[in-house]
Protein backbone atom coordinates (compact mmCIF):
# COMPACT_ATOMS: atom_id res chain seq x y z
CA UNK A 1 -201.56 107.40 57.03
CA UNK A 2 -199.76 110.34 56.10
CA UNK A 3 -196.65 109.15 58.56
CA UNK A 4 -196.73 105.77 56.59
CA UNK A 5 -196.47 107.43 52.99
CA UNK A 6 -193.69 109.89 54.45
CA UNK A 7 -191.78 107.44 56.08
CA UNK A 8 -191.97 105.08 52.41
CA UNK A 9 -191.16 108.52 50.73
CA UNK A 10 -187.94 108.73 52.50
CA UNK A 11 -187.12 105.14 52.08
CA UNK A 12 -187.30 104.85 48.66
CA UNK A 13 -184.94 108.08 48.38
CA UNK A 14 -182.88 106.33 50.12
CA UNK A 15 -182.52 103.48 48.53
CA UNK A 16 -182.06 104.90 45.37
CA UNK A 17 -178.92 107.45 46.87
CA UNK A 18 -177.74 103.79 47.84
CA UNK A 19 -177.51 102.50 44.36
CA UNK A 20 -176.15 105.49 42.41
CA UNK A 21 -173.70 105.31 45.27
CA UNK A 22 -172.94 101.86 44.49
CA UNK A 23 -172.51 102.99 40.31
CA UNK A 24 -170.20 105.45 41.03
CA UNK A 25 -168.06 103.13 43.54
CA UNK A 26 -168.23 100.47 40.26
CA UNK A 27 -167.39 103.07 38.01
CA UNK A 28 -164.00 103.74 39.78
CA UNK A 29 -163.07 100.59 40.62
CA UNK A 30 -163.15 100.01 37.23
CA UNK A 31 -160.56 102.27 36.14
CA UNK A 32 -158.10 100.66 38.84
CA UNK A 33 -159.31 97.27 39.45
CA UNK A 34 -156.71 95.41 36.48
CA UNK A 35 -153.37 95.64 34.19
CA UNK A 36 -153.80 97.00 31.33
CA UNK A 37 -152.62 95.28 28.50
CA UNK A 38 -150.61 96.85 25.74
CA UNK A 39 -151.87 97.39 22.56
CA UNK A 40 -150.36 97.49 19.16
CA UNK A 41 -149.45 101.10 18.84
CA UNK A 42 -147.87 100.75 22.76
CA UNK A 43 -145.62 97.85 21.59
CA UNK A 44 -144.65 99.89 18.53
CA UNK A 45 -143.74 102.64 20.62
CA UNK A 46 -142.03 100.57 23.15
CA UNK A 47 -140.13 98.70 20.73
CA UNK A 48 -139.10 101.85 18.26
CA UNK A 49 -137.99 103.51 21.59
CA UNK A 50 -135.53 100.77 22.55
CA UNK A 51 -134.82 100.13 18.73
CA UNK A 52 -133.62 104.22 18.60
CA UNK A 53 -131.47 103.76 21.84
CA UNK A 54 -129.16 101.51 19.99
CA UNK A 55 -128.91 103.07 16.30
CA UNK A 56 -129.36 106.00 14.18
CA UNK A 57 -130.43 105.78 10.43
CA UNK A 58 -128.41 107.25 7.42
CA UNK A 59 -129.71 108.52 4.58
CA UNK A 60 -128.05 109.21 1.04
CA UNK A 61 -130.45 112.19 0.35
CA UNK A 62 -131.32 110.64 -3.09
CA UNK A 63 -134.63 107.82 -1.78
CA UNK A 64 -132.19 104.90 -1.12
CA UNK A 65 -131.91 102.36 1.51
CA UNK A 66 -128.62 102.87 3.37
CA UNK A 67 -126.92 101.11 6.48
CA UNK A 68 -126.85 101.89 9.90
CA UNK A 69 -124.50 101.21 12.47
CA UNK A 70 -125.24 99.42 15.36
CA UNK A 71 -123.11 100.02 18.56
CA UNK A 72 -122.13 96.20 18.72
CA UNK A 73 -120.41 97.14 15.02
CA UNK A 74 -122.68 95.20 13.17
CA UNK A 75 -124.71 97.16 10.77
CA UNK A 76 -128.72 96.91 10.00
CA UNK A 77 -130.52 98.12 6.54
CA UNK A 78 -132.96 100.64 7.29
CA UNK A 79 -135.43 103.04 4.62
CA UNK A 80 -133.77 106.57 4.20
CA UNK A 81 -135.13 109.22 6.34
CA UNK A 82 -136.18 106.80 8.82
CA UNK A 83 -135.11 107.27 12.41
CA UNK A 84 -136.59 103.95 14.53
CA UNK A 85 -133.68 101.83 13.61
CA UNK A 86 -135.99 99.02 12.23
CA UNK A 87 -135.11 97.04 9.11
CA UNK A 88 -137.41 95.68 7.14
CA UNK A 89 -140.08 93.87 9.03
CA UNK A 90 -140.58 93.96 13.06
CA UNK A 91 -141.10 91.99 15.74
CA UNK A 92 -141.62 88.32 14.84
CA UNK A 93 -144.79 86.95 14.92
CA UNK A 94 -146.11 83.17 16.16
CA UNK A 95 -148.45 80.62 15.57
CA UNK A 96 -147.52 80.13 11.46
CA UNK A 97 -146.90 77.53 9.24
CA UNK A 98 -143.75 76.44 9.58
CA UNK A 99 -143.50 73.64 7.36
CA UNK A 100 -140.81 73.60 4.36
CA UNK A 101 -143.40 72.89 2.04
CA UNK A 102 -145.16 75.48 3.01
CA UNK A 103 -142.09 77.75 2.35
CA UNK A 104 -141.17 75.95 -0.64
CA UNK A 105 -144.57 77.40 -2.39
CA UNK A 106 -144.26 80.70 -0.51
CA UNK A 107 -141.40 83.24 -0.91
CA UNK A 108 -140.40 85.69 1.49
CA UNK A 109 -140.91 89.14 1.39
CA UNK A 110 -138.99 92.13 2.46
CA UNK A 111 -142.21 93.05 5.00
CA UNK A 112 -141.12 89.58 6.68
CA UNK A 113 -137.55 90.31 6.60
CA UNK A 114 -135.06 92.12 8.54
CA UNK A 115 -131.47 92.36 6.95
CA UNK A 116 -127.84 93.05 8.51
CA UNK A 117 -124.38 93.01 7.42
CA UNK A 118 -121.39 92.58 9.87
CA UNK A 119 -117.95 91.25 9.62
CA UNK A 120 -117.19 88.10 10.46
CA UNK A 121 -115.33 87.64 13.37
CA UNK A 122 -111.71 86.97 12.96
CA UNK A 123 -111.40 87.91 9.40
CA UNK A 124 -110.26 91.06 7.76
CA UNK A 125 -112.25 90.48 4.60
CA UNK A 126 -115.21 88.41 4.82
CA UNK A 127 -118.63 90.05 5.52
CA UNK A 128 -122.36 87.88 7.16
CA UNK A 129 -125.41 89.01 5.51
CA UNK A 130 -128.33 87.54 8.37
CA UNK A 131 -131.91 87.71 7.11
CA UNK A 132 -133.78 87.08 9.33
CA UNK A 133 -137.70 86.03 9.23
CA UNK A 134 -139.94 88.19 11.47
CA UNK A 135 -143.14 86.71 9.83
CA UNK A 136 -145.54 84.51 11.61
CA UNK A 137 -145.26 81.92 8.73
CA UNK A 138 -141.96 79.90 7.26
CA UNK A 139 -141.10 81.22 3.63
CA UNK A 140 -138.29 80.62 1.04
CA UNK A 141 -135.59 82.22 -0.28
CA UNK A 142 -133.49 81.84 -3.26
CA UNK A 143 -129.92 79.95 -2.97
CA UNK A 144 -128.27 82.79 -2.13
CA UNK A 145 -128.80 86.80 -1.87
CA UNK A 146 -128.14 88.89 -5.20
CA UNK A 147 -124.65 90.75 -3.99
CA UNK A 148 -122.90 93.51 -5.81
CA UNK A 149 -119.66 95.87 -4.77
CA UNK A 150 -119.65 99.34 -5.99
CA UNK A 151 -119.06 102.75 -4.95
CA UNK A 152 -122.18 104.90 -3.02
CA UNK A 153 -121.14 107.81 -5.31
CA UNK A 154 -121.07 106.61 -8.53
CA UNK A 155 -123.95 107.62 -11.31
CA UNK A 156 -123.50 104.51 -13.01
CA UNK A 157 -123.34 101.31 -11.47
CA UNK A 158 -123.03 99.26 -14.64
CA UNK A 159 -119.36 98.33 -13.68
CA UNK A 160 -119.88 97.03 -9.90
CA UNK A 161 -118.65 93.89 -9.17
CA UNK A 162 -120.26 90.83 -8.46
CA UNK A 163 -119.09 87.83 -6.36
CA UNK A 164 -118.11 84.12 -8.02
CA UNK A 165 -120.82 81.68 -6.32
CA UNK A 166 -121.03 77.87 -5.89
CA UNK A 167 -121.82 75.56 -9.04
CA UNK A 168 -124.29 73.07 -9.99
CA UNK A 169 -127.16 74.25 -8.06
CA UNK A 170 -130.12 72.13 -7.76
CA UNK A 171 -132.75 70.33 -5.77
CA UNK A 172 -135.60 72.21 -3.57
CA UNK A 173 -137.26 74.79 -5.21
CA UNK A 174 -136.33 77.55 -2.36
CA UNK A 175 -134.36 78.12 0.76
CA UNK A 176 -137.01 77.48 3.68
CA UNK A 177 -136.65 79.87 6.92
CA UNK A 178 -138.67 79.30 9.43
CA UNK A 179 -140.44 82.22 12.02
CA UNK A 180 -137.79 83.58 14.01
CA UNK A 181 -135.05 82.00 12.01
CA UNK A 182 -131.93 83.61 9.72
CA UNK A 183 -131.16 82.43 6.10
CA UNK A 184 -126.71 83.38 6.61
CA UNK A 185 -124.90 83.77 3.60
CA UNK A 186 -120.75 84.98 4.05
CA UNK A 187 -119.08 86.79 1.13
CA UNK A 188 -115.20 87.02 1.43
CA UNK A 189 -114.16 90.24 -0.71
CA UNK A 190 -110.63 89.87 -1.15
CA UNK A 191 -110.02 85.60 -0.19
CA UNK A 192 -106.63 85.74 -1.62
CA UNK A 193 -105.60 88.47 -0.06
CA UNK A 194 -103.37 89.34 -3.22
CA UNK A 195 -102.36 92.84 -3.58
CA UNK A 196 -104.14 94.96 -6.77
CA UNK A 197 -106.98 94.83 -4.91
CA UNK A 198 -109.65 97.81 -6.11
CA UNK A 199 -109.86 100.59 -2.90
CA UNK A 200 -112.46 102.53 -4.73
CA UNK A 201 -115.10 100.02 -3.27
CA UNK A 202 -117.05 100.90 -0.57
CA UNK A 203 -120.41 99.83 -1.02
CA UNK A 204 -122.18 96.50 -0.66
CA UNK A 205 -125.52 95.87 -1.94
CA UNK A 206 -127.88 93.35 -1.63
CA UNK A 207 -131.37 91.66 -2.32
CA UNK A 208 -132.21 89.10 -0.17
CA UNK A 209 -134.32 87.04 -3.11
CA UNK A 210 -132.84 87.77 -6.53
CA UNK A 211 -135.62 85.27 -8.03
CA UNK A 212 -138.87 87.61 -6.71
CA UNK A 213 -137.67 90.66 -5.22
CA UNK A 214 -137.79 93.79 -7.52
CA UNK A 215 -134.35 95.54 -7.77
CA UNK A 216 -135.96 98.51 -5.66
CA UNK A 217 -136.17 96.32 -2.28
CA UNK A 218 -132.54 96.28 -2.72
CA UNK A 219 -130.12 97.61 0.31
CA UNK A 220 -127.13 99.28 0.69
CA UNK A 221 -124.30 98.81 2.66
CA UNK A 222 -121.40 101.09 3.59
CA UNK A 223 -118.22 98.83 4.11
CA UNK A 224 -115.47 101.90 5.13
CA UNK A 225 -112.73 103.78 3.70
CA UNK A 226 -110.45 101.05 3.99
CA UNK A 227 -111.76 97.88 1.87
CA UNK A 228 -110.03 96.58 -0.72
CA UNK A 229 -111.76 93.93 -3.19
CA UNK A 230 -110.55 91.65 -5.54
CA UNK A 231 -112.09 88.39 -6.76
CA UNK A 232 -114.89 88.35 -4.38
CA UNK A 233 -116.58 84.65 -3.61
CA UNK A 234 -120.03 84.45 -2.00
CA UNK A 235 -121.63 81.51 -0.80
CA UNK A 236 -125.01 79.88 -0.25
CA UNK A 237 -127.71 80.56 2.55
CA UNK A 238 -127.08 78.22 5.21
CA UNK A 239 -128.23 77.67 8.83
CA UNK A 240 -124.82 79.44 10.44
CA UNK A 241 -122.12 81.22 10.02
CA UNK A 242 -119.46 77.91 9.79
CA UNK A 243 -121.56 76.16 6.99
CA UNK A 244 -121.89 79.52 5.14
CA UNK A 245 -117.80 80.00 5.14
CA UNK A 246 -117.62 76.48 4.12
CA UNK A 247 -120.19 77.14 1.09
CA UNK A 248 -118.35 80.22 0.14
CA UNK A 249 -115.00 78.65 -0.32
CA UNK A 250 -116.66 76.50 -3.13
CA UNK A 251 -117.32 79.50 -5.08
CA UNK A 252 -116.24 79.15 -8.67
CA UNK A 253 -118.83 80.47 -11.31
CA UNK A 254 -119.73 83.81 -11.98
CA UNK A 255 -123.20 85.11 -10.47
């Protein structure tokens, strides 16, 4: 009898080593045994890394929102202080409502939105301003972005100029842009090219939604040492850069 119950003792034991055994092998494979997938704070590091290869923020030392530039010349609006290179809103999101109705009751805002300025390609005055919606869900915009030209240094800017824009506006209530989708509008700072042009300009600013954006969302622009401005025509948001030029050229009434 005694032989039996020794002989079950050890058994038992040993079955028992066998499954912690097994645990621990579980345990480990556990670690190993898949890819893990990124999270939100490894995506935001991933893409403020790649972002910060590619441009460095400027700051104005007073709390403003200055330019960057961007090493394909092009330059993106980014908070003062800030050093990710990220403008306004991030990566866009999917699986919104897209529709224009949608957008029509819901305007965009600057979370959504990620703003550049660059100069148009093949012209020595005219500038793009891209918004661009990084929201999951389509939203609208006014007709066209609230522009002003000043100088960065100035106190007052009481006497900056603002662009002629196209007459006789009407019809939907907002400009719709979609997820992943930019509203363009093109501003041409000196379109006659006459001489008398101001050189103390050096500044643009803008607000993507003059109609619901407070003036504090606004962003500034440097344009260089060597712009010269005079009579400045801006024109409506439009799907590219060709139908923005054309709207611009229709300017004629003061904004």
């Amino acid at each position: 009898m005694r032989t039996i119950h020794t002989r079950k003792r050890t058994a038992t034991l040993g079955a028992a080593v066998t499954a912690v055994l097994a645990l621990a092998l579980t345990a480990c494979g556990g670690n190993d045994g898949g890819t893990k997938s990124a999270g939100p704070a490894d995506a935001a590091a991933t893409t403020a890394a790649s972002a910060g290869d590619s441009r460095s923020a400027g700051t104005d030392g007073a709390g403003k929102t200055t330019g960057t530039a961007k090493n394909d010349g092009s330059t993106t609006a980014v908070p003062a202080g800030t050093n990710s290179g990220t403008s306004k809103g991030g990566t866009a999101k999917s699986g919104g409502n897209t529709s224009d109705s949608y957008a029509y009751k819901h305007p965009c805002t600057s979370e959504d939105l990620s703003v550049r300025v660059y100069a148009r390609e093949g012209s020595a005055t005219q500038q793009v301003i891209e918004v661009n919606n990084t929201g999951a869900n389509s939203c609208g915009l006014s007709y066209f972005p609230r522009v002003s030209l000043g100088s960065a240094d100035a106190a007052d800017h009481s006497g900056d100029i603002r662009p002629l824009i196209p007459g006789g506006l009407g019809g939907a209530p907002a400009y719709p842009v979609k997820p992943k989708t930019a509203a363009i509008a093109v501003i041409d700072l000196n379109p006659s090219g006459a001489a008398g042009a101001l050189t103390w300009i050096n500044e643009l600013n803008v607000l993507a939604d003059g109609d619901h954006m407070p003036n504090a969302e606004q962003l500034n622009f440097p344009l260089g040492p060597d712009v010269k401005v005079l009579d400045p025509k801006l024109g409506l948001y439009r799907g590219t850069v060709a139908d923005a030029v054309s709207s611009m050229k229709q300017a004629d009434t003061k904004s």
